[in-house]
N, C-alpha and C. Protein backbone atom coordinates (compact mmCIF):
# COMPACT_ATOMS: atom_id res chain seq x y z
N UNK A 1 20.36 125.11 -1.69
CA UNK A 1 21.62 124.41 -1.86
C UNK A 1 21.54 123.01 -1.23
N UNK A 2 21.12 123.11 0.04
CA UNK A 2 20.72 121.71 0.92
C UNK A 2 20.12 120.97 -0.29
N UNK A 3 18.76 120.92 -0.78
CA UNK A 3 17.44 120.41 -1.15
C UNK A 3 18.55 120.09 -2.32
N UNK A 4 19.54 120.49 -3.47
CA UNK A 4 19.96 120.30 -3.95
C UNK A 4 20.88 118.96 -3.95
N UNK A 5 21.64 119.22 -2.81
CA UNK A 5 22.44 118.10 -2.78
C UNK A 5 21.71 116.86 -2.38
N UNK A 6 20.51 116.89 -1.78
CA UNK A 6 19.57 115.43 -1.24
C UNK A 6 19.42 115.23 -2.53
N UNK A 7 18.61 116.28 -3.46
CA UNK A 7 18.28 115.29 -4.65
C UNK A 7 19.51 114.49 -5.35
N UNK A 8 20.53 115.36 -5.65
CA UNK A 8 21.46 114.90 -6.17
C UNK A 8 21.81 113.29 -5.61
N UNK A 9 22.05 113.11 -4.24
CA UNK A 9 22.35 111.83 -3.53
C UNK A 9 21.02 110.50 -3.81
N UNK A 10 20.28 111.36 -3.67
CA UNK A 10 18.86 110.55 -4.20
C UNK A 10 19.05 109.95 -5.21
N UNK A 11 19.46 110.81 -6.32
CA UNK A 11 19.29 110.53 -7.99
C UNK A 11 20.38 109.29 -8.09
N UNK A 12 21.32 109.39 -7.05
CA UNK A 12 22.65 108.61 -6.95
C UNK A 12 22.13 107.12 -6.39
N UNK A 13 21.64 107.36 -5.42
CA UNK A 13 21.10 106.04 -5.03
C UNK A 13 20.55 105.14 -5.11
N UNK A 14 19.39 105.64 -5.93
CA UNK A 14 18.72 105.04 -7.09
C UNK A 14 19.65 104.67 -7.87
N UNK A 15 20.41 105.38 -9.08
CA UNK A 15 21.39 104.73 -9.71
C UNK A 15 21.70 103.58 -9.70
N UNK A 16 22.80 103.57 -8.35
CA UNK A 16 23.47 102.74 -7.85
C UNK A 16 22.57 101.44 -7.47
N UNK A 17 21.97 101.55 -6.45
CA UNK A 17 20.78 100.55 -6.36
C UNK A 17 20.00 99.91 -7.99
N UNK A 18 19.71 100.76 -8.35
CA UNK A 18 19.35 99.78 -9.83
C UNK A 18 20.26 99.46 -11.03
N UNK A 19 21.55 99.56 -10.84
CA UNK A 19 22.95 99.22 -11.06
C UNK A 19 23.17 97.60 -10.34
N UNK A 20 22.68 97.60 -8.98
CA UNK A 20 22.90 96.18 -8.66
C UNK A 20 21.86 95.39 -8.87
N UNK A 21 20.99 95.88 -8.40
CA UNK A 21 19.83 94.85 -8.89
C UNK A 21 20.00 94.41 -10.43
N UNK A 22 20.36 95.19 -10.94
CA UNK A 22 20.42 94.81 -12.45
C UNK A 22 21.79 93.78 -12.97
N UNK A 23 22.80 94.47 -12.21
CA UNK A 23 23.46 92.86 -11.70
C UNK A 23 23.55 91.84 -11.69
N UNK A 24 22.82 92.13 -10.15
CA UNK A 24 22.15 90.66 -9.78
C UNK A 24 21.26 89.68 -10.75
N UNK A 25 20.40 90.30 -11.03
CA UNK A 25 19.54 89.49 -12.25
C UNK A 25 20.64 89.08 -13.13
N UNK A 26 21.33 89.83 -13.98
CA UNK A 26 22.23 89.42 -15.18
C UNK A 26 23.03 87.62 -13.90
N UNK A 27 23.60 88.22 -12.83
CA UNK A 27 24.64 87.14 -12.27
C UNK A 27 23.06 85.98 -12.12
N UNK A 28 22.72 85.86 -11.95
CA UNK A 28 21.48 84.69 -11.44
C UNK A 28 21.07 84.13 -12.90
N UNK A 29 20.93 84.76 -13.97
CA UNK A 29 20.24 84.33 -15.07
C UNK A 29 21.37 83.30 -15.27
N UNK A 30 22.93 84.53 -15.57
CA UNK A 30 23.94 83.37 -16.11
C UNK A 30 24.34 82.49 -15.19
N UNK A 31 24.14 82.16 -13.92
CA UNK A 31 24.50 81.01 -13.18
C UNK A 31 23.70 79.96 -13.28
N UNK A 32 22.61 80.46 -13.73
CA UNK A 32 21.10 79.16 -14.34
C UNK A 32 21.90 78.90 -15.73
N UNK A 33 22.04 79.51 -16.46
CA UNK A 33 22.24 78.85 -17.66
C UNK A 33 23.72 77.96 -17.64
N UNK A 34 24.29 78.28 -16.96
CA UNK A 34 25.90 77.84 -16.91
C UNK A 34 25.17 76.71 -16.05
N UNK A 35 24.90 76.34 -15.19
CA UNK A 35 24.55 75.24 -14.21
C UNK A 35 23.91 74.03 -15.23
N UNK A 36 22.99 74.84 -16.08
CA UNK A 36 22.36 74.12 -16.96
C UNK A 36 23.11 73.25 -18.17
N UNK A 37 24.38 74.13 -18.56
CA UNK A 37 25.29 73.99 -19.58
C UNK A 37 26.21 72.50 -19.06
N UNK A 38 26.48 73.01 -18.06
CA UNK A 38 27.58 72.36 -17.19
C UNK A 38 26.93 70.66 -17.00
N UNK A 39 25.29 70.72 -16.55
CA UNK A 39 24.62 69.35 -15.76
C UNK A 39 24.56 68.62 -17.05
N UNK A 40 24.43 68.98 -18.39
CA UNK A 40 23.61 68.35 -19.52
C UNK A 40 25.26 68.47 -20.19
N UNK A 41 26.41 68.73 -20.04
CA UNK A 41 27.46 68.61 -20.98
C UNK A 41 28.23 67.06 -20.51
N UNK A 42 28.78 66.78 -21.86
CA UNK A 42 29.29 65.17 -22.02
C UNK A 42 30.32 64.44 -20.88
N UNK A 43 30.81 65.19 -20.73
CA UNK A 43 31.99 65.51 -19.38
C UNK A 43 31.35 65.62 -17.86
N UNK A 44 30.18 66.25 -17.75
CA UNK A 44 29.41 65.84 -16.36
C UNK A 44 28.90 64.41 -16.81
N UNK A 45 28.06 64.17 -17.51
CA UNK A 45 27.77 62.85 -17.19
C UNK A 45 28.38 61.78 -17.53
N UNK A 46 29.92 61.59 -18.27
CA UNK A 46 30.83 60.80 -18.24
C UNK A 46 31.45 60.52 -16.88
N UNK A 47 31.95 61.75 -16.48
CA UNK A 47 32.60 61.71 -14.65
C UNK A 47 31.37 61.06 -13.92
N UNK A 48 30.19 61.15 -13.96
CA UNK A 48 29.54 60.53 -13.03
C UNK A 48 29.34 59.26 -13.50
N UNK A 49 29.36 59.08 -14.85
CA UNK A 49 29.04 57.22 -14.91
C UNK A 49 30.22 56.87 -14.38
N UNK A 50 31.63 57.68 -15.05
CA UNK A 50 32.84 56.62 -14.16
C UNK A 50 33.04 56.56 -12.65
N UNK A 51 32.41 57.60 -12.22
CA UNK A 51 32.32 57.42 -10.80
C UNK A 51 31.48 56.39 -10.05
N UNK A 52 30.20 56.34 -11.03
CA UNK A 52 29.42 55.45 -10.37
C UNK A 52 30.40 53.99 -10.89
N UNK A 53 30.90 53.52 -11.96
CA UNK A 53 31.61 52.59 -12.18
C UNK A 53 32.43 51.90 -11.17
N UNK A 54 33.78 53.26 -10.98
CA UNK A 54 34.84 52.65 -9.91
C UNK A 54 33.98 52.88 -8.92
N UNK A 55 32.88 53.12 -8.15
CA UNK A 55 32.80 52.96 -6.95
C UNK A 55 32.14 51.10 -6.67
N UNK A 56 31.17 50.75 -8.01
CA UNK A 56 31.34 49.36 -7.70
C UNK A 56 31.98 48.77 -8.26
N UNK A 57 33.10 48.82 -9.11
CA UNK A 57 34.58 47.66 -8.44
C UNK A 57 34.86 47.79 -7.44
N UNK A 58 35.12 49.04 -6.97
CA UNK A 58 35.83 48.95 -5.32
C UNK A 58 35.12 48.16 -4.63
N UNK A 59 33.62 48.06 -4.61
CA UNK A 59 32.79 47.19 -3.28
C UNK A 59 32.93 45.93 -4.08
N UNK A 60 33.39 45.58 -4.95
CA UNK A 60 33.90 44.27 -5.37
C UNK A 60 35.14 43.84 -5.38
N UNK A 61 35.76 44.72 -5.75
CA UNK A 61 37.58 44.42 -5.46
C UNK A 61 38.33 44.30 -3.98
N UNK A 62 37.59 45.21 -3.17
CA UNK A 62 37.96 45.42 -2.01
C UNK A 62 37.84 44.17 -0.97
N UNK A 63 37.12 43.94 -1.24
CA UNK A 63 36.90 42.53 -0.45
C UNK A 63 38.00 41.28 -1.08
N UNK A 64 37.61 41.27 -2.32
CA UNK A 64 38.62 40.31 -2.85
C UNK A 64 40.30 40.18 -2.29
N UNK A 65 40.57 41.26 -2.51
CA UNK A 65 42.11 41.85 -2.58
C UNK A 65 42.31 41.78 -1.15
N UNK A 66 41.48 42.67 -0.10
CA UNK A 66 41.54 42.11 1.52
C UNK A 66 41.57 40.79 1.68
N UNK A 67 40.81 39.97 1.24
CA UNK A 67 40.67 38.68 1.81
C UNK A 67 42.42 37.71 1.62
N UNK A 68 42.85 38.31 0.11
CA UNK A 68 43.82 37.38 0.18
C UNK A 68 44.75 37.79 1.04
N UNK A 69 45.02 38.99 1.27
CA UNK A 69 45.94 40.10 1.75
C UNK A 69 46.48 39.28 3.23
N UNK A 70 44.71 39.20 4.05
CA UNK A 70 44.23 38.42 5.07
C UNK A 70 44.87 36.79 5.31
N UNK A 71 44.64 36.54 4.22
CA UNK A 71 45.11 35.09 3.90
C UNK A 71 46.56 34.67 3.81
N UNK A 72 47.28 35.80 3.18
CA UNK A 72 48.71 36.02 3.01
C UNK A 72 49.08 35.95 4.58
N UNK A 73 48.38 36.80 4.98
CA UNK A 73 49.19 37.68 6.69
C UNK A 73 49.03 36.46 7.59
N UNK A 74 47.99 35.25 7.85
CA UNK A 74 47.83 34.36 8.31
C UNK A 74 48.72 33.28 8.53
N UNK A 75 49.05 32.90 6.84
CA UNK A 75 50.42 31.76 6.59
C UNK A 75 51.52 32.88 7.24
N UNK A 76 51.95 33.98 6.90
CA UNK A 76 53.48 34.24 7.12
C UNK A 76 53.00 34.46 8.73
N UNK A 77 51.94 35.03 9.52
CA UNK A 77 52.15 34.79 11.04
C UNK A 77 52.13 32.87 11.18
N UNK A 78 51.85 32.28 10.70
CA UNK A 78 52.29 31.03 11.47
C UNK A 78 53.62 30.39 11.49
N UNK A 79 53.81 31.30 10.53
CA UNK A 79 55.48 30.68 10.15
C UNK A 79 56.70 31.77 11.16
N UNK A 80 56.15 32.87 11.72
CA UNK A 80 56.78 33.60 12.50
C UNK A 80 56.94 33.24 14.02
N UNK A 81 57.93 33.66 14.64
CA UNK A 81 58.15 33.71 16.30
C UNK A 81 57.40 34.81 16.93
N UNK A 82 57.20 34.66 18.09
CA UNK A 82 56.07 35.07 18.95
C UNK A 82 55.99 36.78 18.71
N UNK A 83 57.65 37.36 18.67
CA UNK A 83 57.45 38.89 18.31
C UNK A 83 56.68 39.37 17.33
N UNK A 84 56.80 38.63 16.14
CA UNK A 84 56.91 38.54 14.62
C UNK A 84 55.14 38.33 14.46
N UNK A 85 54.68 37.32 15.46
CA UNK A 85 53.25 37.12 15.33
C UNK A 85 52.22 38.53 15.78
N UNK A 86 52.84 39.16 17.02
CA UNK A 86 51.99 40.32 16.96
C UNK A 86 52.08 41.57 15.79
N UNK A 87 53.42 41.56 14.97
CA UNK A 87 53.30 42.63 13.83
C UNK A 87 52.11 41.81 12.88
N UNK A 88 52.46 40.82 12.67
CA UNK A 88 51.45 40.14 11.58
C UNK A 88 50.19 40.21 12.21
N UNK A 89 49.62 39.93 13.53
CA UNK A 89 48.06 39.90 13.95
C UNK A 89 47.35 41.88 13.86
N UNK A 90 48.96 42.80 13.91
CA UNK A 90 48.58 44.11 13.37
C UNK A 90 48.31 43.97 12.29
N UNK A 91 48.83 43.71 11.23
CA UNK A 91 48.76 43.66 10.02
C UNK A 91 47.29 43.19 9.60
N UNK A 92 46.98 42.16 9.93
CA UNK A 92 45.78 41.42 9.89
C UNK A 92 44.34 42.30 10.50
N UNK A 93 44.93 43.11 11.44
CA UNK A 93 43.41 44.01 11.78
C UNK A 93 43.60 45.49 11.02
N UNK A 94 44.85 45.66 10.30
CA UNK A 94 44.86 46.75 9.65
C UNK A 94 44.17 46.61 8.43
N UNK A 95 44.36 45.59 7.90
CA UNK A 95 43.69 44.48 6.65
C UNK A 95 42.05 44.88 6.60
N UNK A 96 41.57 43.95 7.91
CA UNK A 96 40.45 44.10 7.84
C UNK A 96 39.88 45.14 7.87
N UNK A 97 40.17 46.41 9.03
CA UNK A 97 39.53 47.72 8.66
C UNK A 97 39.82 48.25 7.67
N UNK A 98 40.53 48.18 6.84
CA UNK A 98 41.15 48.69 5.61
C UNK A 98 39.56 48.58 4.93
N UNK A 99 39.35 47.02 4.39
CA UNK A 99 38.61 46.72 4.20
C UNK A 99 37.36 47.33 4.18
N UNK A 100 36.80 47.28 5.60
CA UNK A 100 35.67 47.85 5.57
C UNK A 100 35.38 48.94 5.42
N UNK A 101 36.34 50.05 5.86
CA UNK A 101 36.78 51.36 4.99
C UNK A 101 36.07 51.77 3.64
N UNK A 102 37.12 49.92 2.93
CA UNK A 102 36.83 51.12 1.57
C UNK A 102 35.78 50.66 1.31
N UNK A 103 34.79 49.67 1.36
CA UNK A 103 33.28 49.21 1.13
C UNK A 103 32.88 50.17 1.65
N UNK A 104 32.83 50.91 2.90
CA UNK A 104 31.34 51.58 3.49
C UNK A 104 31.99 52.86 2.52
N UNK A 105 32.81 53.24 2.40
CA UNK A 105 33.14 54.68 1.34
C UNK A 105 32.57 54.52 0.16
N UNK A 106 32.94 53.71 -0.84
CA UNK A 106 32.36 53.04 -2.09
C UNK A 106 30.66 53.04 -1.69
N UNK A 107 30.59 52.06 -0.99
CA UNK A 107 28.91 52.69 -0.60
C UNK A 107 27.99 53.73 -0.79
N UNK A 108 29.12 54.21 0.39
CA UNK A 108 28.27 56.11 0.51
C UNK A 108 28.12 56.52 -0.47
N UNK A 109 29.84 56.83 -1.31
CA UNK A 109 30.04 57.62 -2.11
C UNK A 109 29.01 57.03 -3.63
N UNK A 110 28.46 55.82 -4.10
CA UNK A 110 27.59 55.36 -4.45
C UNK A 110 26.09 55.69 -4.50
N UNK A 111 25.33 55.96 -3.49
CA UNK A 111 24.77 55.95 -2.83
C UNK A 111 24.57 57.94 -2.93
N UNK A 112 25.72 58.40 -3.14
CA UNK A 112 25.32 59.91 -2.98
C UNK A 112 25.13 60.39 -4.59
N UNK A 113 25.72 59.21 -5.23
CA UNK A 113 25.77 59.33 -6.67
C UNK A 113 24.24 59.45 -7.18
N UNK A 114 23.87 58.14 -6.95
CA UNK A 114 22.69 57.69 -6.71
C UNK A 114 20.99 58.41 -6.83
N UNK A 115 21.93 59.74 -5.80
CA UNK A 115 20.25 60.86 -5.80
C UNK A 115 20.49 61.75 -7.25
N UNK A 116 22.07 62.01 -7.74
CA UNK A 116 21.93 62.93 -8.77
C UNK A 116 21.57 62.36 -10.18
N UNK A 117 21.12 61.21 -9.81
CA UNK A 117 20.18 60.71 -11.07
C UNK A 117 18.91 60.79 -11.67
């Protein structure tokens, strides 16, 4: 009766065990082919050209658009009273890190684009 029920659990385990393995293979094959589907379809490599796109306007716009921003904040602090000049000299260093912000992001994010080519 013992020897019975081991085999029985045996016969089960096996089963089960080559139930997943068999699985597994099926989940791995179709995650290769879907990965494959997905890297080579019109829509992955559209999103990445436009990504690579807007990321250099931004390292071109960004500077532009800061600088005047910069330029703006300059005239209206000279034309302000002494309170008025420290919101504007905030303004003016918020400007600039702004700035460099979005260049070194545009960068990176460029730059990470870059290897999936």
């Amino acid at each position: 009766m013992e020897n019975r029920l081991i085999a029985k659990m045996k016969k089960k385990a096996r089963t089960v065990l080559s139930l997943t393995l068999t699985l597994q293979l099926i989940a791995i094959n179709t995650s290769y082919v879907l990965a494959n589907d997905i890297r080579n379809s019109q829509i992955a490599k559209g999103t990445e050209k436009l990504i690579a796109d807007l990321t250099t306007w931004l390292m071109v716009l960004a500077p532009v658009v800061g600088g005047l921003l910069i330029l703006y904040f300059f005239i209206r602090r000279s034309a302000a009273d002494e309170m008025d000049q420290k919101k504007w000299n905030n303004r003016i260093t918020t400007a600039i890190i702004s700035v460099i912000g979005a260049v070194l992001a545009s960068a990176t994010l460029n730059l990470i684009i870059g290897y999936y080519r």
